[in-house]
Protein backbone atom coordinates (compact mmCIF):
# COMPACT_ATOMS: atom_id res chain seq x y z
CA UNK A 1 -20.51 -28.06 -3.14
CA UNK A 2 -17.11 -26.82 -1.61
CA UNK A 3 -17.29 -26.67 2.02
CA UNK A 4 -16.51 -22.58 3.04
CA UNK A 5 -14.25 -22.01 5.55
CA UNK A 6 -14.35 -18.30 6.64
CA UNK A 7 -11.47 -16.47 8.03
CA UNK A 8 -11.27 -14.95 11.09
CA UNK A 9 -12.15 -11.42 11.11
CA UNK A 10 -10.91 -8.38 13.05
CA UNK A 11 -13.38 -5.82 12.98
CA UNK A 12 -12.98 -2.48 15.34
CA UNK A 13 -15.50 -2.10 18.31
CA UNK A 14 -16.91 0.67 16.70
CA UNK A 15 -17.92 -1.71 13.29
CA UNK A 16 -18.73 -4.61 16.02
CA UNK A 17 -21.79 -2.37 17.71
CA UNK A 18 -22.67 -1.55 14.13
CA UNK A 19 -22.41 -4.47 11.96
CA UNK A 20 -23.98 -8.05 11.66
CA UNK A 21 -22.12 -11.06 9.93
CA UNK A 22 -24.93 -12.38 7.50
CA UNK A 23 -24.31 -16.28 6.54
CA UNK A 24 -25.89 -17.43 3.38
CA UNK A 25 -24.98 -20.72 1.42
CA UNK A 26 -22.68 -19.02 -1.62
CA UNK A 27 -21.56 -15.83 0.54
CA UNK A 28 -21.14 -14.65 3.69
CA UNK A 29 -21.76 -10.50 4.47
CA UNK A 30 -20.57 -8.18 7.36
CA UNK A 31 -23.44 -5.56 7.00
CA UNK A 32 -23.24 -2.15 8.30
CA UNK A 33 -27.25 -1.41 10.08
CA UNK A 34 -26.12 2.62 10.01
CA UNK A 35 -24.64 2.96 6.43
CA UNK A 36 -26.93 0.42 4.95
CA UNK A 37 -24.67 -1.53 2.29
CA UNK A 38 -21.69 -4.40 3.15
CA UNK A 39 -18.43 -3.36 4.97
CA UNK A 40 -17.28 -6.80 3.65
CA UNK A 41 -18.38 -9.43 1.53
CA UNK A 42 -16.57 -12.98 1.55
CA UNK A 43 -16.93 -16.14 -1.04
CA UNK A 44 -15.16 -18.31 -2.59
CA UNK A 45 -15.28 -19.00 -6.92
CA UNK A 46 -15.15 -22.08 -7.98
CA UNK A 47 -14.60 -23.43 -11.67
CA UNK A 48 -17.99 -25.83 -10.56
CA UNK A 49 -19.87 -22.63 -10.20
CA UNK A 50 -18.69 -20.48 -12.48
CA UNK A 51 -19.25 -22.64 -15.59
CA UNK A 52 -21.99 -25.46 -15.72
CA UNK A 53 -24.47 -26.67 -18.33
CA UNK A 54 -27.77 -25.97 -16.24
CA UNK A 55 -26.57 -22.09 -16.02
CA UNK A 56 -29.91 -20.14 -14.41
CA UNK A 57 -30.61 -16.93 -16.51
CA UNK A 58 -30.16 -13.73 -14.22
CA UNK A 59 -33.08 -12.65 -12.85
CA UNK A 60 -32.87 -8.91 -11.40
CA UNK A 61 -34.81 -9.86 -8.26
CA UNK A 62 -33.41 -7.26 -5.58
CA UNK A 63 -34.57 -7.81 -2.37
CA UNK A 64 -34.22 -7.00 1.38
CA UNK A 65 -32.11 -10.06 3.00
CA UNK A 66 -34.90 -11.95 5.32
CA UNK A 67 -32.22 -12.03 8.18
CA UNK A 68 -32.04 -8.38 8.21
CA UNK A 69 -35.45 -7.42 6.92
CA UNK A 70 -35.81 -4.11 8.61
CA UNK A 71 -32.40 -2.53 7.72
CA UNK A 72 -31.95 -3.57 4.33
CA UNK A 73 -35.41 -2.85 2.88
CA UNK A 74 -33.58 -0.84 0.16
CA UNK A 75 -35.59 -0.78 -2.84
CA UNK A 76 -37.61 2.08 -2.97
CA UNK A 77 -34.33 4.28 -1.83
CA UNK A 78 -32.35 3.05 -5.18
CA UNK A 79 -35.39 4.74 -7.36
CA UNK A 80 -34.49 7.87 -9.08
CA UNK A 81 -31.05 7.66 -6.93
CA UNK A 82 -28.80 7.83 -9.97
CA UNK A 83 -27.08 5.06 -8.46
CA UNK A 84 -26.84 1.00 -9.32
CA UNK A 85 -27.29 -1.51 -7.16
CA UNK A 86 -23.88 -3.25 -7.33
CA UNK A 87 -23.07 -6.61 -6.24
CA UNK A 88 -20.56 -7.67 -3.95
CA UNK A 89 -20.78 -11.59 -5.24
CA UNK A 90 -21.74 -11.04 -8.61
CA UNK A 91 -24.67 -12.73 -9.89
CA UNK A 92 -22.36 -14.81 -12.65
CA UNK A 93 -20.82 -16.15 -10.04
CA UNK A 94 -23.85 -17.47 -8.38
CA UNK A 95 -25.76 -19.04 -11.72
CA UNK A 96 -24.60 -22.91 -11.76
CA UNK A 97 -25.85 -23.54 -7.68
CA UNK A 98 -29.69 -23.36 -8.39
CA UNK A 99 -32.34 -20.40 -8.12
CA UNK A 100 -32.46 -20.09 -4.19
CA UNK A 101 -28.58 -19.65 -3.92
CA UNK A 102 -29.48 -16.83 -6.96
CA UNK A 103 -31.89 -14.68 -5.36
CA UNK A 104 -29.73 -14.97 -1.96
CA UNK A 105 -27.27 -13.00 -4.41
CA UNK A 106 -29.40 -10.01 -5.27
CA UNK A 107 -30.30 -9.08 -1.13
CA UNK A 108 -29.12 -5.87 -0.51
CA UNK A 109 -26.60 -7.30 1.92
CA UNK A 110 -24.85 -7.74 -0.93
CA UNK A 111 -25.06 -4.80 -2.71
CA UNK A 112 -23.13 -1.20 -2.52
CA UNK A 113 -24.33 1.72 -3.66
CA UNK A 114 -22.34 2.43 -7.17
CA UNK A 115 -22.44 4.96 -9.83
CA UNK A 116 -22.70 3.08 -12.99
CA UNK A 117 -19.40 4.57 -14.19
CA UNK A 118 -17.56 1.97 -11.68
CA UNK A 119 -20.34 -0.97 -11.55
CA UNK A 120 -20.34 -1.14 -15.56
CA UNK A 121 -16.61 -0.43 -16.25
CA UNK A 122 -13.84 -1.29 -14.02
CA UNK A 123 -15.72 -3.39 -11.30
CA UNK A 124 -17.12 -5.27 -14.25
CA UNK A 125 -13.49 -5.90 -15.18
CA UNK A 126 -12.50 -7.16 -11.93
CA UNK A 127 -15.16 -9.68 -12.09
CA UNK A 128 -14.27 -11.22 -15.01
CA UNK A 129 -11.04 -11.60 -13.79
CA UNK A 130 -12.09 -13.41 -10.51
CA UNK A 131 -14.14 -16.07 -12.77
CA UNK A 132 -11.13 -16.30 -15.39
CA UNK A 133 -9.05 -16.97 -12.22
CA UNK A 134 -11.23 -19.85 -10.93
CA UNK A 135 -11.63 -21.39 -14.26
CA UNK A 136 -7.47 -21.36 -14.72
CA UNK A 137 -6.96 -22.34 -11.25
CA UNK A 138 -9.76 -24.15 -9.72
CA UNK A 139 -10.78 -21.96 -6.87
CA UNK A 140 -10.26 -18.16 -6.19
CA UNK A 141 -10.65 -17.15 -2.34
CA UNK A 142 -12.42 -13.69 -2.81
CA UNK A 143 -13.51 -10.74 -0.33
CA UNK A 144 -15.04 -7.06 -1.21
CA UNK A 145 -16.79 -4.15 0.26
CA UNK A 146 -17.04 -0.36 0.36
CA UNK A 147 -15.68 2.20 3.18
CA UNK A 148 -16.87 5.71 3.38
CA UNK A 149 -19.71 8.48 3.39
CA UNK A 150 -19.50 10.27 0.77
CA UNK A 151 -23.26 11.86 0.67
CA UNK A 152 -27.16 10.52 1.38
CA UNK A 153 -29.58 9.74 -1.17
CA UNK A 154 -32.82 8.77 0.36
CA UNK A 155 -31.62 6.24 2.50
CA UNK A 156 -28.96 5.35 1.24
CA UNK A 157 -25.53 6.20 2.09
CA UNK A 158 -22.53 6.74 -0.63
CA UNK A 159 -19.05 5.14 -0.13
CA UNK A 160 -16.01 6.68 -1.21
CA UNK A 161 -14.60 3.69 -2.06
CA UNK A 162 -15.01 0.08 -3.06
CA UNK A 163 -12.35 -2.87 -2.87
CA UNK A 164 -11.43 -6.26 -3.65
CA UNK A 165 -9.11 -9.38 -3.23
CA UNK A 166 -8.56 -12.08 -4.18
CA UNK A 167 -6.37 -14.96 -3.47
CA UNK A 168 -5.10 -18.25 -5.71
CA UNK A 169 -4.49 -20.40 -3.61
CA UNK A 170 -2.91 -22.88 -6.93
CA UNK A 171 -0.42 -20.50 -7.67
CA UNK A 172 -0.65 -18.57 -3.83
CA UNK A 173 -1.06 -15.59 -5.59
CA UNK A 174 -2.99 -12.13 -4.50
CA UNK A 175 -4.41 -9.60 -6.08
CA UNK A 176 -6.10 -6.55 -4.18
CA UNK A 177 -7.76 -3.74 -6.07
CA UNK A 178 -9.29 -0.31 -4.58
CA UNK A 179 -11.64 2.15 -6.67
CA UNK A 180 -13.04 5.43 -6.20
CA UNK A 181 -16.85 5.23 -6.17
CA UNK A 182 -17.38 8.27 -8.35
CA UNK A 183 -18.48 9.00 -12.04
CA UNK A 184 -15.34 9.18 -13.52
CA UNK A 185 -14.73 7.02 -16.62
CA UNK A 186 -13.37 3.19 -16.63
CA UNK A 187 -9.01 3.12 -16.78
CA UNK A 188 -8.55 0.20 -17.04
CA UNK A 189 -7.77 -1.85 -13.67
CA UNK A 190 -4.26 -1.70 -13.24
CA UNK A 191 -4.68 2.02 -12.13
CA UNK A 192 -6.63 0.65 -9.36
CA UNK A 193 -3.78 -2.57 -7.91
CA UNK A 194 -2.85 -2.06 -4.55
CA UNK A 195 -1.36 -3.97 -1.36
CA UNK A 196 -3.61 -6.14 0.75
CA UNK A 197 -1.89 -4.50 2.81
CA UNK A 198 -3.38 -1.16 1.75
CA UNK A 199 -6.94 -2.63 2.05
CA UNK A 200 -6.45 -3.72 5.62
CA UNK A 201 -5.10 -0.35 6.54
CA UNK A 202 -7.94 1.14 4.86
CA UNK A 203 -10.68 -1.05 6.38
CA UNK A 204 -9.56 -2.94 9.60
CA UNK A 205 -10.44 -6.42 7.87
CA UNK A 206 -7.41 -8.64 7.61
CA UNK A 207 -7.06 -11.56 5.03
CA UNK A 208 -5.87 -14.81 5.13
């Protein structure tokens, strides 16, 4: 399996008090303890684990992450929320590495509150593209997360907004994507391109 090599993060002293960086084997998560869902989520897809013959059928197993037990015991809060549980590394992306990797991809430290509008639609899109990407090119260097506060369900807290890039690093090309978590029908994701610049304005991370 690829050997990850993480970027170097800068992450405001208000996120570092708040926030704990969450290493599993396919992903690695920068978890907000107070808002309850990912400020940042970092992997990397690879054509190895995006398409295999052994390809494990998804298996819906949400859970709290065992490394943060007490803050992301989410489950209960999702019922009757009107909201999905939306991953951060998709599931697809984490079939073809074997059934522990799997369920590591359904803790809620990797998962953002998300009306199904987005998760279904134009998130869905996005995903696609990032496992199109590392079948054409061999490996796609990708990061996402949500900012915001937009209300409180239970215990769960609403962003405003999710986001996503990517990066090619066959044809050193980027892509960066931000969407309003809200109810409003799929565009289309070309609505949605912005700068990486834009996304490290909008949430301190930088990418590189």
């Amino acid at each position: 399996m690829k050997k990850f090599f993480f970027l170097l993060i800068a992450i405001s002293s208000a996120h570092a008090q708040d926030t704990v960086r969450v290493q599993h084997e396919n992903y690695l998560s920068v978890y907000s303890k107070s808002l309850h869902y990912p400020l940042m989520v970092e992997w990397w897809d690879t054509k190895n684990k995006v398409v295999c013959k052994n390809q494990l059928a998804r298996i819906d197993k949400f859970a709290p992450d065992p490394l943060v037990l007490k803050d992301s015991d989410l489950g209960k809060d999702y019922v009757g929320s009107g909201l999905d549980r939306g991953h951060m590394s998709p599931a697809a992306d984490n079939e073809c590495s074997g059934k522990k990797v799997l369920e590591e991809a359904f803790y809620f430290t990797n998962m953002v509150p998300q009306y199904h509008s987005l998760n279904a639609g134009d998130w869905k899109s996005v995903e696609t593209l990032c496992r199109q990407l590392a079948i054409e090119n061999d490996s796609v260097h990708i990061w996402a997360g949500a900012v915001g506060d937009a209300q409180h369900i239970k215990g769960l807290v609403v962003p405003t907004k999710n986001w996503k890039v990517m990066y090619v690093p066959k044809t050193k090309t980027w892509y960066a994507y931000i969407f309003e978590n809200t109810k409003m029908k799929p565009m289309g994701i070309a609505p949605h391109v912005v700068t990486v610049e834009a996304i490290t304005k909008l949430t301190g991370f930088t990418f590189k």
